[in-house]
PDB file of N, CA and C in Angstrom:
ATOM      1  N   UNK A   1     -80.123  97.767  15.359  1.00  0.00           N
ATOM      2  CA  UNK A   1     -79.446  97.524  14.106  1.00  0.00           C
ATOM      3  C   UNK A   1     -79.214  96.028  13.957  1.00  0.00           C
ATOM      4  N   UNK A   2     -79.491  95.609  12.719  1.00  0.00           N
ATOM      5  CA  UNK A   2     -79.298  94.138  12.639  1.00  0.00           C
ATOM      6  C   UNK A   2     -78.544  93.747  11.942  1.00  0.00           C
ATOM      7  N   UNK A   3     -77.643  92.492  12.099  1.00  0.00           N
ATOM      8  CA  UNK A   3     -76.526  91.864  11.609  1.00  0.00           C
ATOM      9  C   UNK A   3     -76.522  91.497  10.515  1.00  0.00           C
ATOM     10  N   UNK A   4     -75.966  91.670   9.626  1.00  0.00           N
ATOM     11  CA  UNK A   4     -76.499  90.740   8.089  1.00  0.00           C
ATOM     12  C   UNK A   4     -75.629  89.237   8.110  1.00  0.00           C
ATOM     13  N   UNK A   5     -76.692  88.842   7.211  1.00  0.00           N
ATOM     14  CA  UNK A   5     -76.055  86.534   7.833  1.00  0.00           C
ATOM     15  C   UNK A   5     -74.702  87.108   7.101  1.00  0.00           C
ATOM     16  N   UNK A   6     -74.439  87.484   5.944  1.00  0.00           N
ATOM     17  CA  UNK A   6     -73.184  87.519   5.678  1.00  0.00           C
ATOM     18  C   UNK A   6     -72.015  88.053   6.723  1.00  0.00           C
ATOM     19  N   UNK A   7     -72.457  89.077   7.956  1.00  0.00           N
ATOM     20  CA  UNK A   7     -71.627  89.806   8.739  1.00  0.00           C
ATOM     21  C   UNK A   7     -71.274  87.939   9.848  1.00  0.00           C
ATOM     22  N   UNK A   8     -72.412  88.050  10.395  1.00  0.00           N
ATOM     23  CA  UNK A   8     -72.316  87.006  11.529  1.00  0.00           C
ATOM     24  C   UNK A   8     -71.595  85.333  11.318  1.00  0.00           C
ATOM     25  N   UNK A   9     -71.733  85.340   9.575  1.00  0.00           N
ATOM     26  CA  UNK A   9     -70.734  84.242   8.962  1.00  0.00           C
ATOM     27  C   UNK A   9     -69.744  84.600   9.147  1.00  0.00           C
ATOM     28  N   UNK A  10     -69.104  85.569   8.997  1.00  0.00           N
ATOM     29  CA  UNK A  10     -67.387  86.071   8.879  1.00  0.00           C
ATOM     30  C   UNK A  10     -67.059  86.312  10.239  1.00  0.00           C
ATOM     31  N   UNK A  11     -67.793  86.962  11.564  1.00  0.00           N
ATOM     32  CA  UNK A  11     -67.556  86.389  12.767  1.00  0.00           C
ATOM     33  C   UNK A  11     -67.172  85.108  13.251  1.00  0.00           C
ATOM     34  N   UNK A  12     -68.271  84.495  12.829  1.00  0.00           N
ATOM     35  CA  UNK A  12     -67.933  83.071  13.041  1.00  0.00           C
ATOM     36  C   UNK A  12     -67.192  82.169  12.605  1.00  0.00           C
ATOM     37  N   UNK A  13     -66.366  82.504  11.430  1.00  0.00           N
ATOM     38  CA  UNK A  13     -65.005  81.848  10.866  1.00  0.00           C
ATOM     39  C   UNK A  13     -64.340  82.524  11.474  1.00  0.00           C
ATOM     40  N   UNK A  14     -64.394  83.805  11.602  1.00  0.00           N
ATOM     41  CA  UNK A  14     -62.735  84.297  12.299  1.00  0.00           C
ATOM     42  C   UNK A  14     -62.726  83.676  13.827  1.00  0.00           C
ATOM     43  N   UNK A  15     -63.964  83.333  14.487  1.00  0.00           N
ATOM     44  CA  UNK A  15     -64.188  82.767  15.894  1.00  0.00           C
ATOM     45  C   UNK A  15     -63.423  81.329  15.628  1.00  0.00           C
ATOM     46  N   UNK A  16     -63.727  80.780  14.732  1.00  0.00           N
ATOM     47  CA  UNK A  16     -63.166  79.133  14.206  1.00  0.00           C
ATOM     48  C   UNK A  16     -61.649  79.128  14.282  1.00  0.00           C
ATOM     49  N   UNK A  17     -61.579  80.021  13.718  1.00  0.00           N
ATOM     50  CA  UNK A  17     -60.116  79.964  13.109  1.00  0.00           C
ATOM     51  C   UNK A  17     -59.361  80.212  14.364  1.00  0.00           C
ATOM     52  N   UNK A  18     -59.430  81.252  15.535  1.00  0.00           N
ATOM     53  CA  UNK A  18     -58.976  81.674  16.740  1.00  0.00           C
ATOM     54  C   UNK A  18     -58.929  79.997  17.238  1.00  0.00           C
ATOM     55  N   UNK A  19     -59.840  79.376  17.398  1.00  0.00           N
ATOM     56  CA  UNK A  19     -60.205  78.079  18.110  1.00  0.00           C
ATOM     57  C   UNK A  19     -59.134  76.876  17.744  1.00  0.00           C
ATOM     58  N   UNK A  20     -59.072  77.268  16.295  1.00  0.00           N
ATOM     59  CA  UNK A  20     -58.471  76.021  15.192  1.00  0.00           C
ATOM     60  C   UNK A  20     -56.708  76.056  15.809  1.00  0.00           C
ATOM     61  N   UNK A  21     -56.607  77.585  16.105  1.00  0.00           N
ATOM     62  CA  UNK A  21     -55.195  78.158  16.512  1.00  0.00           C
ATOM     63  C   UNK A  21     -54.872  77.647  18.194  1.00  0.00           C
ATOM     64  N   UNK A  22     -55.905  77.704  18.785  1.00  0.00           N
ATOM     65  CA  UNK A  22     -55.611  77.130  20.372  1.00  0.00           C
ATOM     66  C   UNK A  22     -55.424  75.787  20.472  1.00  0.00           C
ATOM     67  N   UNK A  23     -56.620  75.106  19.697  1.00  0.00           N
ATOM     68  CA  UNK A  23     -56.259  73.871  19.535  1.00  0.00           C
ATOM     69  C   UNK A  23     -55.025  73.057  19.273  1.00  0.00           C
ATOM     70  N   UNK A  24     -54.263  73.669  18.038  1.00  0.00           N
ATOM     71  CA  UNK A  24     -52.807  73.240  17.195  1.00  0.00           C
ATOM     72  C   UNK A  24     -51.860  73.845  18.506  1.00  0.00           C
ATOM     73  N   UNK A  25     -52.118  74.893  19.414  1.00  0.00           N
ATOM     74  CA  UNK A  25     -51.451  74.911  20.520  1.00  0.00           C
ATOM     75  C   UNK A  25     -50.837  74.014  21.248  1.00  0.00           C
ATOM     76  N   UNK A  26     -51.969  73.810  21.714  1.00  0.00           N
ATOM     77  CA  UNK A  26     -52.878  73.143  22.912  1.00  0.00           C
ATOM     78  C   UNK A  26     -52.345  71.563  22.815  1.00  0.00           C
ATOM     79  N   UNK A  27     -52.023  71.191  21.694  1.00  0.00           N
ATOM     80  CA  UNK A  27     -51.966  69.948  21.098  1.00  0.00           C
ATOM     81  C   UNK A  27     -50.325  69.378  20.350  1.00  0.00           C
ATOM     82  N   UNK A  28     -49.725  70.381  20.948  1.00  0.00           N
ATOM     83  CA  UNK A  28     -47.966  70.552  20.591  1.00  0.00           C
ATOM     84  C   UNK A  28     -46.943  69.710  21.700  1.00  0.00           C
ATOM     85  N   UNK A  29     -48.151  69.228  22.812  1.00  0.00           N
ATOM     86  CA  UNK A  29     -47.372  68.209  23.718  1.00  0.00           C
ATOM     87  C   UNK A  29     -48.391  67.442  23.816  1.00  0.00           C
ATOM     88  N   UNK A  30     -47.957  65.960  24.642  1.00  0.00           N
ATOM     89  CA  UNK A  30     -49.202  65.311  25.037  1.00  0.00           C
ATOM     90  C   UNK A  30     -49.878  65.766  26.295  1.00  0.00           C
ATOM     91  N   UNK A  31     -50.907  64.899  26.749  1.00  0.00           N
ATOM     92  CA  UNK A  31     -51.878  65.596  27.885  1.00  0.00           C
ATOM     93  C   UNK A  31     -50.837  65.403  28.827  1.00  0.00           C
ATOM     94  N   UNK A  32     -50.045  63.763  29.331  1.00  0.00           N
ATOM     95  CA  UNK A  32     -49.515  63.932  30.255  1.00  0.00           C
ATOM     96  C   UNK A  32     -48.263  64.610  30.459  1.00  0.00           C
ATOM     97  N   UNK A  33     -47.547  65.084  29.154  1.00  0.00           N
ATOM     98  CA  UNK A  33     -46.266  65.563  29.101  1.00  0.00           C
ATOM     99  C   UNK A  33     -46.621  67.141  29.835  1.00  0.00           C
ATOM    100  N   UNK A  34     -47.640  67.424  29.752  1.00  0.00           N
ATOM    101  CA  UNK A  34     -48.486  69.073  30.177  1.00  0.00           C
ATOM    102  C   UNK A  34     -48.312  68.929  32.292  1.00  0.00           C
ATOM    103  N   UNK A  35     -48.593  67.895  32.428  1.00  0.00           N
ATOM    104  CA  UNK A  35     -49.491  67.414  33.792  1.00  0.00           C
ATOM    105  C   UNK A  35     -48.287  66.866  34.272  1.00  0.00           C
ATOM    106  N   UNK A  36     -46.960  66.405  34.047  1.00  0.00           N
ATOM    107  CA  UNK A  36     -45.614  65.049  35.058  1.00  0.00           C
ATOM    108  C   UNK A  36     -45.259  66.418  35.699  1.00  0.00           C
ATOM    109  N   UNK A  37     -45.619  66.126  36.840  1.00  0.00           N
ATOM    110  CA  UNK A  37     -44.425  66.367  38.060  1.00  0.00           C
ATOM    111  C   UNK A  37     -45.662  67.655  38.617  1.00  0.00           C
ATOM    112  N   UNK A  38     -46.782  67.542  38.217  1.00  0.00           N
ATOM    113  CA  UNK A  38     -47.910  68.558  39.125  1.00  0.00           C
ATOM    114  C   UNK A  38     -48.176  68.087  40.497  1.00  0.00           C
ATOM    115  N   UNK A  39     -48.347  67.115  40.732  1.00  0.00           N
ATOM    116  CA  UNK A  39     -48.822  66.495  42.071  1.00  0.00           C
ATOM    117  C   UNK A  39     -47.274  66.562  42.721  1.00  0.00           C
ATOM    118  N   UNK A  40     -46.299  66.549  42.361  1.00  0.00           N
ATOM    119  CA  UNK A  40     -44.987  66.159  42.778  1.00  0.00           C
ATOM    120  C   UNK A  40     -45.309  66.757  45.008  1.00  0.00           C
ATOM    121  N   UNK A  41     -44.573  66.049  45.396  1.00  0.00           N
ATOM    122  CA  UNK A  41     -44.527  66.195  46.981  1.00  0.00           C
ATOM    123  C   UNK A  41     -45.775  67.124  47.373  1.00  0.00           C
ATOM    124  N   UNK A  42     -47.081  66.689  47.100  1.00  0.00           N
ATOM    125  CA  UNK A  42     -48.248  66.721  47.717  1.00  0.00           C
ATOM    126  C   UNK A  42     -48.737  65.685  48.081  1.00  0.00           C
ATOM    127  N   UNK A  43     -49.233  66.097  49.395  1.00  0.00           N
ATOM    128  CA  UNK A  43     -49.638  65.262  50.768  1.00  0.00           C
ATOM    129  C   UNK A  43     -50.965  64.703  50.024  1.00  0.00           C
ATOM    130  N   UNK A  44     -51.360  66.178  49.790  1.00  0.00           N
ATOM    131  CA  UNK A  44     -53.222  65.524  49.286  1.00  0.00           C
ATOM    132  C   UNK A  44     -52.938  64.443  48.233  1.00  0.00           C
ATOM    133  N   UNK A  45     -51.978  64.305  47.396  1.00  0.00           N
ATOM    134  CA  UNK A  45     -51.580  63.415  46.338  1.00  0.00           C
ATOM    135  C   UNK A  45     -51.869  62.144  47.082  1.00  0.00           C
ATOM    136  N   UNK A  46     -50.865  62.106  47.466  1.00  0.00           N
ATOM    137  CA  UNK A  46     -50.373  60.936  48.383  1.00  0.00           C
ATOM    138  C   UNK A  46     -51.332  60.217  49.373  1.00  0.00           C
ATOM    139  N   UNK A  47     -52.171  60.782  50.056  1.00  0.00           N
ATOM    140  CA  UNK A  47     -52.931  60.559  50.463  1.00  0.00           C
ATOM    141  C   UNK A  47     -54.478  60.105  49.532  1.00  0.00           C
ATOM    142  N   UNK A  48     -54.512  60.534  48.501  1.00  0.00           N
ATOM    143  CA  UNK A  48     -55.802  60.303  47.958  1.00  0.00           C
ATOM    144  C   UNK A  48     -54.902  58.541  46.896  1.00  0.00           C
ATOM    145  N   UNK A  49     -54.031  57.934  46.558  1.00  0.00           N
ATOM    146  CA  UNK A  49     -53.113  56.744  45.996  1.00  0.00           C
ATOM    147  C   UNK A  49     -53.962  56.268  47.240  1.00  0.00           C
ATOM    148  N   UNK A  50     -52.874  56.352  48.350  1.00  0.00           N
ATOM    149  CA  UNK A  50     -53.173  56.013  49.328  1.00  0.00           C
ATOM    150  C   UNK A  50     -54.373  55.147  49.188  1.00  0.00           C
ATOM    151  N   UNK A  51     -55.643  55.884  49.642  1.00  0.00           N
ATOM    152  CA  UNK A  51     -57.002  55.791  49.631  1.00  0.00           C
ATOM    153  C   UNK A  51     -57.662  54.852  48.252  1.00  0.00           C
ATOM    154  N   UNK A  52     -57.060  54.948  47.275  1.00  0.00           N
ATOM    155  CA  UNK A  52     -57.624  54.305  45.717  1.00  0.00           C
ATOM    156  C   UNK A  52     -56.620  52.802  46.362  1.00  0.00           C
ATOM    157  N   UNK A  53     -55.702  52.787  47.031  1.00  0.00           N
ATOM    158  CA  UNK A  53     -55.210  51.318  46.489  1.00  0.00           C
ATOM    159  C   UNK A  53     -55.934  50.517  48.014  1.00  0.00           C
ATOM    160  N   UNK A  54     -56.389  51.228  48.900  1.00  0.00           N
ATOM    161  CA  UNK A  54     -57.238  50.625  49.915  1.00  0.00           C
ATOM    162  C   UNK A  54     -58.690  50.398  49.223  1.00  0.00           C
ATOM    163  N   UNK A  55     -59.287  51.004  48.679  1.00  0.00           N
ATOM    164  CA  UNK A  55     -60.543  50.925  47.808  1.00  0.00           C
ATOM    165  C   UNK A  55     -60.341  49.652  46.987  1.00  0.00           C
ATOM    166  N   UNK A  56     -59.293  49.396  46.113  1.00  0.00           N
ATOM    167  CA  UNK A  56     -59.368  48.769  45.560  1.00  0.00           C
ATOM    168  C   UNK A  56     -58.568  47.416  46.108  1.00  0.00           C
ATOM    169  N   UNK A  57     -58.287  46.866  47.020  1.00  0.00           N
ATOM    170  CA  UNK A  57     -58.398  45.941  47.877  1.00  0.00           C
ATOM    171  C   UNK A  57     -59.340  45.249  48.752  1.00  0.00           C
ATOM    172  N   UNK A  58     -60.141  46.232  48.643  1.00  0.00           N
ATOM    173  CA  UNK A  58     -60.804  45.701  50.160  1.00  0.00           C
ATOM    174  C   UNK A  58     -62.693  45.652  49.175  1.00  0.00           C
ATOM    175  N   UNK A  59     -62.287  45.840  47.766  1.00  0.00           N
ATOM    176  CA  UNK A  59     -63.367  45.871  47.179  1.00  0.00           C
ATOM    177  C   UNK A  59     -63.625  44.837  46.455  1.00  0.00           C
TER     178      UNK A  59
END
């Protein structure tokens, strides 16, 4: 059975519109306001600073 372009258009706006809605989500804080305090008291954190401010000394 095949789709008619008119069916697979109206999929694809209601697909948009779902998208348009995550986005205006998605976008209600900033990136880093999402991300402060994730690394908080991790070693691997700390250790990989660590490592970037030796890199960037000795480079």
């Amino acid at each position: 059975m095949s789709v008619s372009l008119e069916e697979r258009v109206a999929i694809l706006e209601s697909e948009i519109l779902l998208i348009k809605k995550k986005v205006e989500i998605s976008t209600t804080k900033p990136w880093w306001e999402k991300n402060l305090g994730k690394f908080a008291n991790s070693s691997d954190y700390d250790k990989a600073m660590q490592l970037g401010i030796k890199y960037r000394l000795h480079s």
